[in-house]
Protein backbone atom coordinates (compact mmCIF):
# COMPACT_ATOMS: atom_id res chain seq x y z
CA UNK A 1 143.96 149.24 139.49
CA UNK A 2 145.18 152.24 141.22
CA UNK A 3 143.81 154.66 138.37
CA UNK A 4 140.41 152.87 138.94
CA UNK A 5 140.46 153.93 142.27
CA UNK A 6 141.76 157.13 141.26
CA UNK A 7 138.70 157.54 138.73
CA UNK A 8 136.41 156.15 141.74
CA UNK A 9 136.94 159.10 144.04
CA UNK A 10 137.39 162.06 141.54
CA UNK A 11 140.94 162.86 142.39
CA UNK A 12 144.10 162.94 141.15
CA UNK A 13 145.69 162.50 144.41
CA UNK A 14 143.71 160.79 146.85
CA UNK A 15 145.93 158.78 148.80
CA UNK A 16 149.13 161.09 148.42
CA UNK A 17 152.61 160.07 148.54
CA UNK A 18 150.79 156.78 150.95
CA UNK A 19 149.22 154.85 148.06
CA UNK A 20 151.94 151.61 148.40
CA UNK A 21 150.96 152.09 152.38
CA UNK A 22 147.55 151.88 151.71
CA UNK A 23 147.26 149.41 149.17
CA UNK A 24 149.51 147.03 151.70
CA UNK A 25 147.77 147.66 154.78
CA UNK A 26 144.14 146.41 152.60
CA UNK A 27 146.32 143.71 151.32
CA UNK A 28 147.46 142.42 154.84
CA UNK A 29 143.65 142.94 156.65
CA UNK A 30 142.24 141.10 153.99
CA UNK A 31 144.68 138.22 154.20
CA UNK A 32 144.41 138.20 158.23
CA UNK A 33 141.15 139.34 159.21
CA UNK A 34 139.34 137.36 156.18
CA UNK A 35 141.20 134.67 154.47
CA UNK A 36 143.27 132.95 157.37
CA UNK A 37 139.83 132.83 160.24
CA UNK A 38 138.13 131.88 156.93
CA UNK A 39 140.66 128.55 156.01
CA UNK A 40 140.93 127.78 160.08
CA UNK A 41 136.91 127.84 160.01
CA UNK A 42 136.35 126.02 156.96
CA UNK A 43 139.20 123.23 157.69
CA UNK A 44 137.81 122.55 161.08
CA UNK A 45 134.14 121.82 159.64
CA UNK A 46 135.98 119.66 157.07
CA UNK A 47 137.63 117.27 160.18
CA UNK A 48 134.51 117.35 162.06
CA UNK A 49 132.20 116.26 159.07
CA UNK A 50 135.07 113.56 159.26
CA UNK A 51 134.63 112.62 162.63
CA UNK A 52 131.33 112.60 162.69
CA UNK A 53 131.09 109.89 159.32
CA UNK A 54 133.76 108.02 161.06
CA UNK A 55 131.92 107.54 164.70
CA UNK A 56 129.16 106.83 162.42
CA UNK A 57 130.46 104.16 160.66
CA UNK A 58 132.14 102.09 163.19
CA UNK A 59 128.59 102.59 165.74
CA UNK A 60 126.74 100.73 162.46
CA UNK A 61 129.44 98.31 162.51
CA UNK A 62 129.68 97.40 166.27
CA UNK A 63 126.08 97.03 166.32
CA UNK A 64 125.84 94.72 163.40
CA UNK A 65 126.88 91.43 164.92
CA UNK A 66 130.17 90.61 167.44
CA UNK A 67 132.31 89.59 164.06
CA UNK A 68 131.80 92.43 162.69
CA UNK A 69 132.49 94.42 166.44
CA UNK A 70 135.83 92.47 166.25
CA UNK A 71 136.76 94.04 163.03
CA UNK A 72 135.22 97.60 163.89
CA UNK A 73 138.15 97.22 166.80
CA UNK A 74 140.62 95.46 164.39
CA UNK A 75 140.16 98.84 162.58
CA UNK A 76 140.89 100.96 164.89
CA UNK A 77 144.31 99.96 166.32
CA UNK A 78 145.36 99.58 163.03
CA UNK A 79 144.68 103.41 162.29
CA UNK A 80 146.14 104.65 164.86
CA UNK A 81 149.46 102.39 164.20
CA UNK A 82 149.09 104.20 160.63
CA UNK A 83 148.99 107.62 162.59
CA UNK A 84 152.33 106.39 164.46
CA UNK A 85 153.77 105.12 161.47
CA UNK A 86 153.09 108.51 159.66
CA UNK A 87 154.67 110.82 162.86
CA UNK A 88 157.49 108.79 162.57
CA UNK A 89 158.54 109.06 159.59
CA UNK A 90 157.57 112.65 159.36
CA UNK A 91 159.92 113.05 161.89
CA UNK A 92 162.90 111.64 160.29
CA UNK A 93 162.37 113.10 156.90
CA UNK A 94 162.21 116.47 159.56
CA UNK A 95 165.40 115.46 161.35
CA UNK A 96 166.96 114.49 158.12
CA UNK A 97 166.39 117.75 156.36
CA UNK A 98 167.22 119.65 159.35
CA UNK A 99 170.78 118.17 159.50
CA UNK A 100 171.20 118.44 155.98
CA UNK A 101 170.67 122.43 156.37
CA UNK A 102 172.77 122.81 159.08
CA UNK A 103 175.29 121.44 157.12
CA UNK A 104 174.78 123.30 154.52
CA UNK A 105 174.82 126.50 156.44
CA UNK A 106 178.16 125.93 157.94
CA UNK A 107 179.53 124.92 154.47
CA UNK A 108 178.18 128.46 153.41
CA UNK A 109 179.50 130.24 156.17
CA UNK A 110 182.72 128.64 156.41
CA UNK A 111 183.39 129.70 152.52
CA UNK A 112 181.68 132.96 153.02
CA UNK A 113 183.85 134.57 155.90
CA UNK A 114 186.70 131.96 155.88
CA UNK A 115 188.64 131.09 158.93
CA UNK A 116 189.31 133.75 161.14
CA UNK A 117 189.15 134.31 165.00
CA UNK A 118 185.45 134.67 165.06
CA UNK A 119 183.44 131.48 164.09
CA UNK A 120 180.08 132.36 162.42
CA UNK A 121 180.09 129.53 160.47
CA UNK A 122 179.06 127.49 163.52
CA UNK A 123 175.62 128.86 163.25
CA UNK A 124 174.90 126.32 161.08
CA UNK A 125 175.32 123.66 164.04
CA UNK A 126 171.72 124.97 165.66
CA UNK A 127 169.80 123.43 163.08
CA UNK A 128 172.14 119.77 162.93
CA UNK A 129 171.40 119.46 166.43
CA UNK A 130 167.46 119.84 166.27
CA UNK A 131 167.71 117.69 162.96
CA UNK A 132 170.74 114.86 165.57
CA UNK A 133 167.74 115.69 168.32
CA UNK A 134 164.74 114.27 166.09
CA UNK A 135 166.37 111.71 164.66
CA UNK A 136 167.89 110.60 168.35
CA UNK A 137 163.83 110.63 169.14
CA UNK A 138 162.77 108.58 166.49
CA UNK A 139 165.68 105.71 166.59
CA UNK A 140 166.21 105.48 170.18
CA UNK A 141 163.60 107.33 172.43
CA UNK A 142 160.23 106.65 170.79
CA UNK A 143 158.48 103.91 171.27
CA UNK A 144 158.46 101.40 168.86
CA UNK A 145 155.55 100.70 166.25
CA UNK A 146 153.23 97.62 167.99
């Protein structure tokens, strides 16, 4: 690639001794001026269009007859106890994995530098307590699925 680009401007030594700079510094305004407002833009259009079939559907239904209203309404509190359900559990599969690093890390540590009068190894503790702090949310704090 870089001899193509080489070839494309006539010179042997167009770029210098910066050719990694400038091939990186392309690489990294392509990936954040173009790709990441492109996958934000698209993504957001995606859960719109969603939005938009969804208000769409349940305004058909709700007009349709007071049965059908019932289950229009039926349907929505049972969505949004799926949505609970969902955070939840994502949060103690979080938690879980979070404790299970910090673990880990003071395992590591502990082998790494051994015992000695400083105590690196306890670094490992920051991420067992956010992991203890989620799953202390999700057990006794949160509210519980209706």
């Amino acid at each position: 690639m870089a001899q193509l680009v080489l070839l494309f401007f006539g010179s042997e030594d167009v770029f210098g001794s910066n050719g990694l700079w400038a091939f990186l510094s392309v690489g990294a305004v392509a990936l954040f001026a173009v790709f990441i407002p492109l996958v934000t833009y698209i993504d957001s259009r995606r859960k719109e269009r969603e939005a938009f079939y969804k208000s769409e559907m349940m305004r058909r239904i709700a007009e349709s007859s007071s049965d059908s209203a019932k289950a229009a309404m039926e349907l929505l509190r049972e969505e949004g106890r799926q949505k609970q359900i969902k955070t939840i559990e994502g949060l103690k599969i979080g938690g879980l994995i979070n404790v299970g690093g910090g673990v880990g890390l003071v395992i590591f540590l502990r082998s790494l530098i051994g015992s000695g009068s400083e105590s690196p190894y306890l670094c490992g503790l920051i991420p067992a307590m956010v992991g203890v702090a989620m799953l202390v949310y999700v057990y006794v704090m949160a509210r519980p699925v209706e």
